[in-house]
PDB file of N, CA and C in Angstrom:
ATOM      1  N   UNK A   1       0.842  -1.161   0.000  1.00  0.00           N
ATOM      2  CA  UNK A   1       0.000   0.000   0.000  1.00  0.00           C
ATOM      3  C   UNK A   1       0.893   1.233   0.000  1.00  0.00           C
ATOM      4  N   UNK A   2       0.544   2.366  -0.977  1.00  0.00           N
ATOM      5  CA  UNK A   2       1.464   3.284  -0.827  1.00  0.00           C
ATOM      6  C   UNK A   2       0.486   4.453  -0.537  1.00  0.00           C
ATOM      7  N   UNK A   3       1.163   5.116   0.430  1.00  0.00           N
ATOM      8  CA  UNK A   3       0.069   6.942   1.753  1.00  0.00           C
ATOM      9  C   UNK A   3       0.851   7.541   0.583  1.00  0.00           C
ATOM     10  N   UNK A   4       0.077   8.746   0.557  1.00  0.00           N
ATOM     11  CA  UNK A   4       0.219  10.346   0.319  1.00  0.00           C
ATOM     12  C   UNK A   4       1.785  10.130   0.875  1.00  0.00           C
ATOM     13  N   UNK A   5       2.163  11.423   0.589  1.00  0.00           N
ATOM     14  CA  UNK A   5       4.028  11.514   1.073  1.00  0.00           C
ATOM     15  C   UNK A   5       3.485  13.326   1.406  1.00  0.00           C
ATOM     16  N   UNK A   6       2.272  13.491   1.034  1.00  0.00           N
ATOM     17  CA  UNK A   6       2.127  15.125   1.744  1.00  0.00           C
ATOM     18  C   UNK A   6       0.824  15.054   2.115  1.00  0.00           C
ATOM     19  N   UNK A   7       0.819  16.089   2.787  1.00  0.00           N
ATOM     20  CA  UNK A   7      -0.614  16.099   3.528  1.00  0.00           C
ATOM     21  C   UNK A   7      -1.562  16.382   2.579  1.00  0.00           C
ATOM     22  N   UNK A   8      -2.945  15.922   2.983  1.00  0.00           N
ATOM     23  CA  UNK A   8      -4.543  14.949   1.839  1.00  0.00           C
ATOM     24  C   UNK A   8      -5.253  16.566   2.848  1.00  0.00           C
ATOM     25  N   UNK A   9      -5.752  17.394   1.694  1.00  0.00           N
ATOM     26  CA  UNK A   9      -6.958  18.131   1.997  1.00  0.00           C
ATOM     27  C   UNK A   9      -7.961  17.849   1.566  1.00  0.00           C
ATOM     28  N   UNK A  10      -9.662  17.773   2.471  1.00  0.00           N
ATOM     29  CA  UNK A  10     -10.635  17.647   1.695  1.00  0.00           C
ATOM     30  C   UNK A  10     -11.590  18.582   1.844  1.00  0.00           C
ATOM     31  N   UNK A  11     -12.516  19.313   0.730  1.00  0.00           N
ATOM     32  CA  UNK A  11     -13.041  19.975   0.946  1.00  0.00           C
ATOM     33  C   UNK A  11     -14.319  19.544   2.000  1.00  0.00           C
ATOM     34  N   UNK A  12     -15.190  20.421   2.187  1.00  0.00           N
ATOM     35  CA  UNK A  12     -15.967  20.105   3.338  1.00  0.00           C
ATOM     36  C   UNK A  12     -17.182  19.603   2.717  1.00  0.00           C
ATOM     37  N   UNK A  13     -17.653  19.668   1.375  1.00  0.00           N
ATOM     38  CA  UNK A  13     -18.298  18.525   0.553  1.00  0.00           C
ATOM     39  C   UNK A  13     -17.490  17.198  -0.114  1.00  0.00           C
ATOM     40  N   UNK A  14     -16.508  17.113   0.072  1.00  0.00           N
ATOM     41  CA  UNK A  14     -15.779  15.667  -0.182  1.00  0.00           C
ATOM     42  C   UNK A  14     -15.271  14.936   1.689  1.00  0.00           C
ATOM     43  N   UNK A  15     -15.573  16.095   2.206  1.00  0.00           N
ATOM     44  CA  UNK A  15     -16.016  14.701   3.587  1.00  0.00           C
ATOM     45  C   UNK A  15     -17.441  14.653   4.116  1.00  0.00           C
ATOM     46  N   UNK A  16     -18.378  15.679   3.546  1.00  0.00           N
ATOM     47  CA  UNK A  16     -20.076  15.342   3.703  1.00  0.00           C
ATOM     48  C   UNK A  16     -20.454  14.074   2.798  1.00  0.00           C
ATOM     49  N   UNK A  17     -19.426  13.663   1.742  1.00  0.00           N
ATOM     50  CA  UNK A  17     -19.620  13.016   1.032  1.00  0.00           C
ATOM     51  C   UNK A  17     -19.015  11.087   1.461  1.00  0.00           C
ATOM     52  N   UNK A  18     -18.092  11.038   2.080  1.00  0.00           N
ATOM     53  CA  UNK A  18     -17.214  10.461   3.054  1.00  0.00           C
ATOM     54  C   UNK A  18     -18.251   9.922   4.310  1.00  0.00           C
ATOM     55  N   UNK A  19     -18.812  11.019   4.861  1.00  0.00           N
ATOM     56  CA  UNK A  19     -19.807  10.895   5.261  1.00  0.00           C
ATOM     57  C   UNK A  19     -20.935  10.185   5.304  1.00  0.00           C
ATOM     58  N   UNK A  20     -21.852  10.477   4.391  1.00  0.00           N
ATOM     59  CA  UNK A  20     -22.897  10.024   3.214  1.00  0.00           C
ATOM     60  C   UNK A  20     -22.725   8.349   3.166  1.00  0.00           C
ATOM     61  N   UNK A  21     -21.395   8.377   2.495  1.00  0.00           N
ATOM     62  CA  UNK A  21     -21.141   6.921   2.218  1.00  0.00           C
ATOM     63  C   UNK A  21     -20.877   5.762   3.150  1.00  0.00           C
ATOM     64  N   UNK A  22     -20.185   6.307   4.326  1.00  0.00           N
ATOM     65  CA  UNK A  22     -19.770   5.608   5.741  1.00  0.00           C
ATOM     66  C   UNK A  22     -21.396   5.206   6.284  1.00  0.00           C
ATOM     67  N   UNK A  23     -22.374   6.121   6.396  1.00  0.00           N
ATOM     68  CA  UNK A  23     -23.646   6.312   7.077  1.00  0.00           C
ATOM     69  C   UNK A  23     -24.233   5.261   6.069  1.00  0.00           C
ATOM     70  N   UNK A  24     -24.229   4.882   4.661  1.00  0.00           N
ATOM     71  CA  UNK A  24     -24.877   3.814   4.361  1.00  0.00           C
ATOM     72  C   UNK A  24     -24.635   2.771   4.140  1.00  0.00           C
ATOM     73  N   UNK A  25     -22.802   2.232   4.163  1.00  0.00           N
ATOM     74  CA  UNK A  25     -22.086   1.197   4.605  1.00  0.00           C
ATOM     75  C   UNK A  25     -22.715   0.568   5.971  1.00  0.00           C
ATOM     76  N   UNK A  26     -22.861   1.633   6.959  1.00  0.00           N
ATOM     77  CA  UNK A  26     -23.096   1.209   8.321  1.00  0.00           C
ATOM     78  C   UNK A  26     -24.997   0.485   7.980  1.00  0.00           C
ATOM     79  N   UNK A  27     -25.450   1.509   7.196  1.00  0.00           N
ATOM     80  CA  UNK A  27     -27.159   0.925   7.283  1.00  0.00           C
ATOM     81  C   UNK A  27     -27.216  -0.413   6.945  1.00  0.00           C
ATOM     82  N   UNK A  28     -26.690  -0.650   5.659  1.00  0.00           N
ATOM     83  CA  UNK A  28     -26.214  -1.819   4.870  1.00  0.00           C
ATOM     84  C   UNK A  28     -26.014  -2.427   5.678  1.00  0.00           C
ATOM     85  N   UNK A  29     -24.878  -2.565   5.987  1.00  0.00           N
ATOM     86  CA  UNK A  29     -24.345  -3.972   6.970  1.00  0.00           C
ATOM     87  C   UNK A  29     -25.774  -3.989   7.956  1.00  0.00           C
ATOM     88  N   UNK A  30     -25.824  -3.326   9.097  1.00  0.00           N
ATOM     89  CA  UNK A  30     -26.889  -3.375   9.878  1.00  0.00           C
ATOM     90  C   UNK A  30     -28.151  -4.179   9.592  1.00  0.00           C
ATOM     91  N   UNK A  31     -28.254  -3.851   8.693  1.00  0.00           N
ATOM     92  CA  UNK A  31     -29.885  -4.737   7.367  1.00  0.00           C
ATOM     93  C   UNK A  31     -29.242  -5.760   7.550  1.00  0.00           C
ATOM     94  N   UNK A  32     -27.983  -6.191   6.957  1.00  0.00           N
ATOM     95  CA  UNK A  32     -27.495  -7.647   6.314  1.00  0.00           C
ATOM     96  C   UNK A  32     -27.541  -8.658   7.767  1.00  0.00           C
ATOM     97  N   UNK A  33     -26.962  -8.201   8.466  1.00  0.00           N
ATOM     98  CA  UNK A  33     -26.717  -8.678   9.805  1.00  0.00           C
ATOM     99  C   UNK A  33     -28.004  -8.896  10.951  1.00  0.00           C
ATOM    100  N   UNK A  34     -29.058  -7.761  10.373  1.00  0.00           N
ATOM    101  CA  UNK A  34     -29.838  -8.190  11.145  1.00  0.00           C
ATOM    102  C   UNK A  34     -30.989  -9.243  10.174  1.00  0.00           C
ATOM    103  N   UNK A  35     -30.849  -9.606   8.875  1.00  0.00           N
ATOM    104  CA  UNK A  35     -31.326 -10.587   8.394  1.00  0.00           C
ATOM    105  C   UNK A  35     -30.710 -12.259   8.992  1.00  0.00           C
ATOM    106  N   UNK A  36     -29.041 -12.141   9.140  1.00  0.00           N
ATOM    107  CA  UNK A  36     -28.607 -13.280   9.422  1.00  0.00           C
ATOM    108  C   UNK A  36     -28.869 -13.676  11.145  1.00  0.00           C
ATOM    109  N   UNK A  37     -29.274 -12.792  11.810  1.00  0.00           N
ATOM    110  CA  UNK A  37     -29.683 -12.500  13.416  1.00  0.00           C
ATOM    111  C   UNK A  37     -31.114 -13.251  12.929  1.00  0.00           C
ATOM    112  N   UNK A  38     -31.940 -13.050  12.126  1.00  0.00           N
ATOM    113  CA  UNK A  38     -33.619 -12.931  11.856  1.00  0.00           C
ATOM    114  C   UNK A  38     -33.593 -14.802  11.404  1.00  0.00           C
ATOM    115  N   UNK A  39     -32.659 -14.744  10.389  1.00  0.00           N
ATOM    116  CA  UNK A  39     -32.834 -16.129  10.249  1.00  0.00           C
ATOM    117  C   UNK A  39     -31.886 -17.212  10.822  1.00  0.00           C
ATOM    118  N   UNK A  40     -31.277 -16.747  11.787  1.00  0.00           N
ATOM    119  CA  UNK A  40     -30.822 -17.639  12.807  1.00  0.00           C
ATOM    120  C   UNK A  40     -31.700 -18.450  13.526  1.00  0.00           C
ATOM    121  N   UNK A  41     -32.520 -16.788  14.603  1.00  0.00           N
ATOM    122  CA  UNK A  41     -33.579 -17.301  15.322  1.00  0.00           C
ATOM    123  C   UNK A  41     -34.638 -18.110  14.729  1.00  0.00           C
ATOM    124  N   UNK A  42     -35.090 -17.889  13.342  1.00  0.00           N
ATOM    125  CA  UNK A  42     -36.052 -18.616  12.666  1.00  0.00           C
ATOM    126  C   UNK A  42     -35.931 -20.288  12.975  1.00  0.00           C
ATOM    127  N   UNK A  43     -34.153 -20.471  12.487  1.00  0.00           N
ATOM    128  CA  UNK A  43     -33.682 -21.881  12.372  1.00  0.00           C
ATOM    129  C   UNK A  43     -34.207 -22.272  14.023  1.00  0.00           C
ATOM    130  N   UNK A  44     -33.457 -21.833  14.980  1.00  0.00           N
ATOM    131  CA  UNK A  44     -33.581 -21.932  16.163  1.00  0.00           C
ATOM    132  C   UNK A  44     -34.954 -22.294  16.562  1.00  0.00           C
ATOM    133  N   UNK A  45     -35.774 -21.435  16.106  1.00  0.00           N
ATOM    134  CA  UNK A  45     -37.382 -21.545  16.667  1.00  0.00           C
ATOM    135  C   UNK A  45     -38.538 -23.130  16.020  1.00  0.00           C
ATOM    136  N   UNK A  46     -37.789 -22.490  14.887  1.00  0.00           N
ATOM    137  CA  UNK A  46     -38.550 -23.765  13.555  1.00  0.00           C
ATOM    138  C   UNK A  46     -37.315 -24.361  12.703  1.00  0.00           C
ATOM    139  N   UNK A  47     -37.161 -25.498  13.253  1.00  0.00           N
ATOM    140  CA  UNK A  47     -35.372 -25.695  13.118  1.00  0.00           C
ATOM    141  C   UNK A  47     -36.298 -26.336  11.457  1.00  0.00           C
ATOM    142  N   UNK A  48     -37.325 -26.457  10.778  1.00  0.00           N
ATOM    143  CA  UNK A  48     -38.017 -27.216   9.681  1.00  0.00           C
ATOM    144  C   UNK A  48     -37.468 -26.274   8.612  1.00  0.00           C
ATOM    145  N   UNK A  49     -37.173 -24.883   8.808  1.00  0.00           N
ATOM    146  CA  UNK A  49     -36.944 -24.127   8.057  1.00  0.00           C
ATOM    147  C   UNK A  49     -35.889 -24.020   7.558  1.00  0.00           C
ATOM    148  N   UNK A  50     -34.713 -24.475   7.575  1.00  0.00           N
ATOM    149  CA  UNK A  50     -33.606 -24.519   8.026  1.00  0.00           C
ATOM    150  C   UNK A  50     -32.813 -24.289   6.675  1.00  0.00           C
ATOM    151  N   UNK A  51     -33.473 -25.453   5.946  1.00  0.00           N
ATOM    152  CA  UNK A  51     -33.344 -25.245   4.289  1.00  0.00           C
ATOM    153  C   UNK A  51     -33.491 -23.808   3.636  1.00  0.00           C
ATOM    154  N   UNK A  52     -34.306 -23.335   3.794  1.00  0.00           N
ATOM    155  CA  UNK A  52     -34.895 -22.046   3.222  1.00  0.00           C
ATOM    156  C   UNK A  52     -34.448 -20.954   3.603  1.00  0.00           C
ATOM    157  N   UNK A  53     -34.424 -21.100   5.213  1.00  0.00           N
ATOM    158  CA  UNK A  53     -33.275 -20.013   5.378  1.00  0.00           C
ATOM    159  C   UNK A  53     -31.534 -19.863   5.310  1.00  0.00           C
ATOM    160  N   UNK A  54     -31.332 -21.255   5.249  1.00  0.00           N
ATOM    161  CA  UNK A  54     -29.938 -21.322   5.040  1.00  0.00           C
ATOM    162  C   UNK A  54     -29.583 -20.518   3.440  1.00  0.00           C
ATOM    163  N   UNK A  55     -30.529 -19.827   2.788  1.00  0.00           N
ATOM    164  CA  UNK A  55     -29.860 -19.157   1.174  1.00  0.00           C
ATOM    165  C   UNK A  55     -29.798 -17.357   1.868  1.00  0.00           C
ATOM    166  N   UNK A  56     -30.356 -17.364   2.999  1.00  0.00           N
ATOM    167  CA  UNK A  56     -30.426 -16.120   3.809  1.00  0.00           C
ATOM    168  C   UNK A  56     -29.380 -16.025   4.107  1.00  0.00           C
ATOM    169  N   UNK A  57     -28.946 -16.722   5.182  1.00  0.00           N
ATOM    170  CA  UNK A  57     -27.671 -17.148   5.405  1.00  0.00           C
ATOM    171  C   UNK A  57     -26.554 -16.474   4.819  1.00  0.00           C
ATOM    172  N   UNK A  58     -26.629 -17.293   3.630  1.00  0.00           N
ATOM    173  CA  UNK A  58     -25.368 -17.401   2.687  1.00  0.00           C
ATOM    174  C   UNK A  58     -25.012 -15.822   2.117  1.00  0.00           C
ATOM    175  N   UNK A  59     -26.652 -15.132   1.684  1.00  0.00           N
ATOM    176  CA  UNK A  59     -26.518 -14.154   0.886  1.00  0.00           C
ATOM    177  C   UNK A  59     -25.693 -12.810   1.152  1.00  0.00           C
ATOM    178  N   UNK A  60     -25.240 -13.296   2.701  1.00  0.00           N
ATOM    179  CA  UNK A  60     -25.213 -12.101   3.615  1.00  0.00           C
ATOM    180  C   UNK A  60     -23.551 -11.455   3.720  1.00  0.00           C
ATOM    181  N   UNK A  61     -22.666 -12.618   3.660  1.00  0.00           N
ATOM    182  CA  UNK A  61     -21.769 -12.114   3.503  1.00  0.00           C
ATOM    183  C   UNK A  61     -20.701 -11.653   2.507  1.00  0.00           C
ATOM    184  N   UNK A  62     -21.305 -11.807   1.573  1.00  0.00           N
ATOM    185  CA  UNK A  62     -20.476 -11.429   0.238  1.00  0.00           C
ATOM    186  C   UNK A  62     -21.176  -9.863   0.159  1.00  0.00           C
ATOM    187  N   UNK A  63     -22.597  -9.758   0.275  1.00  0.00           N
ATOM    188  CA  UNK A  63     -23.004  -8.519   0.447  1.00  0.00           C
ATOM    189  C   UNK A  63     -22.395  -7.435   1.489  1.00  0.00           C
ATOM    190  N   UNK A  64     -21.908  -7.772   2.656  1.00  0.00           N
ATOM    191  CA  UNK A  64     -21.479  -6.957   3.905  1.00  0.00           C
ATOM    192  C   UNK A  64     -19.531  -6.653   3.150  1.00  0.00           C
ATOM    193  N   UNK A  65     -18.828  -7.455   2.708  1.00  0.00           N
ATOM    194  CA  UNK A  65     -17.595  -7.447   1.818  1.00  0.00           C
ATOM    195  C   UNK A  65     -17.893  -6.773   0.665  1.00  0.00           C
ATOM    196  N   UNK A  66     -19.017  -6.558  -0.066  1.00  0.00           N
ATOM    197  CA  UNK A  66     -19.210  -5.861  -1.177  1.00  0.00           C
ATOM    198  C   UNK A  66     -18.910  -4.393  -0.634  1.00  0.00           C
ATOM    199  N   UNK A  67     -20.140  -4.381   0.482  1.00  0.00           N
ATOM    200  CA  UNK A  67     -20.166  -3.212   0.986  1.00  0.00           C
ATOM    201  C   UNK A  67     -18.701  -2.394   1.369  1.00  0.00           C
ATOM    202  N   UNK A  68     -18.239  -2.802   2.092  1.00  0.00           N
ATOM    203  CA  UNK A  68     -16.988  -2.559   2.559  1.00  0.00           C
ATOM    204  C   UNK A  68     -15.892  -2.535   1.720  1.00  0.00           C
ATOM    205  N   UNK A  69     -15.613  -3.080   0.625  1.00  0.00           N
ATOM    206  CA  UNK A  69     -15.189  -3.222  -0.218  1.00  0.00           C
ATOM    207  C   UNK A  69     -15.256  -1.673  -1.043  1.00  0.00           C
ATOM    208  N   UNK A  70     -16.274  -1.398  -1.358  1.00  0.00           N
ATOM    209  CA  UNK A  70     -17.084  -0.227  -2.120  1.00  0.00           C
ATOM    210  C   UNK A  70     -16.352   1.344  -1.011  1.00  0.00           C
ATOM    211  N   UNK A  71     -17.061   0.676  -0.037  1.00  0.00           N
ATOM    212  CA  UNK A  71     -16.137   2.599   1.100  1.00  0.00           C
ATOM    213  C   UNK A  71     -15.317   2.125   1.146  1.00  0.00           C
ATOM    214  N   UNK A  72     -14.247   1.133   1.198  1.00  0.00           N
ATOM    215  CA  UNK A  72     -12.752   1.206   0.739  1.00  0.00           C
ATOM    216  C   UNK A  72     -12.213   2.263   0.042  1.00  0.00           C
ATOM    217  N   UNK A  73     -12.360   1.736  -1.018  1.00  0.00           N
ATOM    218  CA  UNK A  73     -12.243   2.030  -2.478  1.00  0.00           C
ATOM    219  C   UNK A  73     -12.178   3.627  -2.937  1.00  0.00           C
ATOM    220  N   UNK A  74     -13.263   4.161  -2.320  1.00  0.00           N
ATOM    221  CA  UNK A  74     -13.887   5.324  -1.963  1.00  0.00           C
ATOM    222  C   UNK A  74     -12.597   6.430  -0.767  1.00  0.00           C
ATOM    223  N   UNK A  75     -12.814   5.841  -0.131  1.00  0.00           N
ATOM    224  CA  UNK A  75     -11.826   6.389   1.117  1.00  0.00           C
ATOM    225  C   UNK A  75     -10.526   6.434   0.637  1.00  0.00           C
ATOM    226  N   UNK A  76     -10.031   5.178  -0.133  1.00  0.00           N
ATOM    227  CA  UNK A  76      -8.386   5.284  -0.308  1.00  0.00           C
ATOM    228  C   UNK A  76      -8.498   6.760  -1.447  1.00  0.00           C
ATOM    229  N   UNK A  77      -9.721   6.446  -2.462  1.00  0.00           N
ATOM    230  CA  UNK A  77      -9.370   7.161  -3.687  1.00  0.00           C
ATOM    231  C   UNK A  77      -9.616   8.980  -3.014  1.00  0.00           C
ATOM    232  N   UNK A  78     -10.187   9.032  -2.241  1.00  0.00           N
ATOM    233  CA  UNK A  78      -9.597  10.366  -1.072  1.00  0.00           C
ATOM    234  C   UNK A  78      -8.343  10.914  -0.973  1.00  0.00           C
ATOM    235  N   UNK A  79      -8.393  10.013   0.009  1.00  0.00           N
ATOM    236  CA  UNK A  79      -7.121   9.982   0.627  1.00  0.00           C
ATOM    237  C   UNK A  79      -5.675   9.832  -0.222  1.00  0.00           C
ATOM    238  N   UNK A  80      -6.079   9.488  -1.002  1.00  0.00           N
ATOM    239  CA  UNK A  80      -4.911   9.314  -2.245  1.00  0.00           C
ATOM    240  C   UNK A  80      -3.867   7.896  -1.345  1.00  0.00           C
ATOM    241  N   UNK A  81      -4.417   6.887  -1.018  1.00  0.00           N
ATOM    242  CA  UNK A  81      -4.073   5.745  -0.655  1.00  0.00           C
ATOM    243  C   UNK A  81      -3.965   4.825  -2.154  1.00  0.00           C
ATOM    244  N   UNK A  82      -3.133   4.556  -2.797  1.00  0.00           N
ATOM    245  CA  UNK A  82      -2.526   3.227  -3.923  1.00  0.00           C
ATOM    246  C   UNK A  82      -2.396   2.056  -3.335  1.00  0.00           C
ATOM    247  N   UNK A  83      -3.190   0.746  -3.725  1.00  0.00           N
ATOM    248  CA  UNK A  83      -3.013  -0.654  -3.191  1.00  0.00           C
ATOM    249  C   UNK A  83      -1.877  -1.081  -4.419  1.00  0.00           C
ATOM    250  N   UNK A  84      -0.676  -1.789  -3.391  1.00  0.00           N
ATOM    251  CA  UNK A  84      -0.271  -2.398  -4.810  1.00  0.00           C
ATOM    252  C   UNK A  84      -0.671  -3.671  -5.260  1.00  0.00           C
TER     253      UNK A  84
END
């Protein structure tokens, strides 16, 4: 990974924006997580279901890595952060 070598200014709409994006990373995940919380208990309660919710399950974490993935991406290209 290669930092800035001088100091990163942002204007005060490119961190409302920073902002913006962090606040729906966080909603996102929150949703995703509280689906895999939702169909936990389901399994737990009505273990019959188990099948059906196990695609709940699954869907959840490639979505929460998407997410995160995405304000990465976002943040480095700010910050002027280079992955090598």
């Amino acid at each position: 990974m290669t930092l800035p070598t001088q100091p990163v200014t942002l204007t005060a709409e490119q961190i409302a924006e920073l902002n913006r994006r962090l606040s729906n990373m966080r909603h996102d995940i929150n949703n995703q997580l509280s689906l895999v919380l939702a169909a936990s208990e389901l399994i737990r309660a009505k273990p019959h279901m188990a099948e059906r919710m196990t695609a709940t399950l699954v869907e959840q974490p490639p979505k929460i890595a998407a997410a995160l993935q995405s304000f990465s991406a976002e943040f480095e290209k700010m910050f002027g952060i280079q992955r090598k």
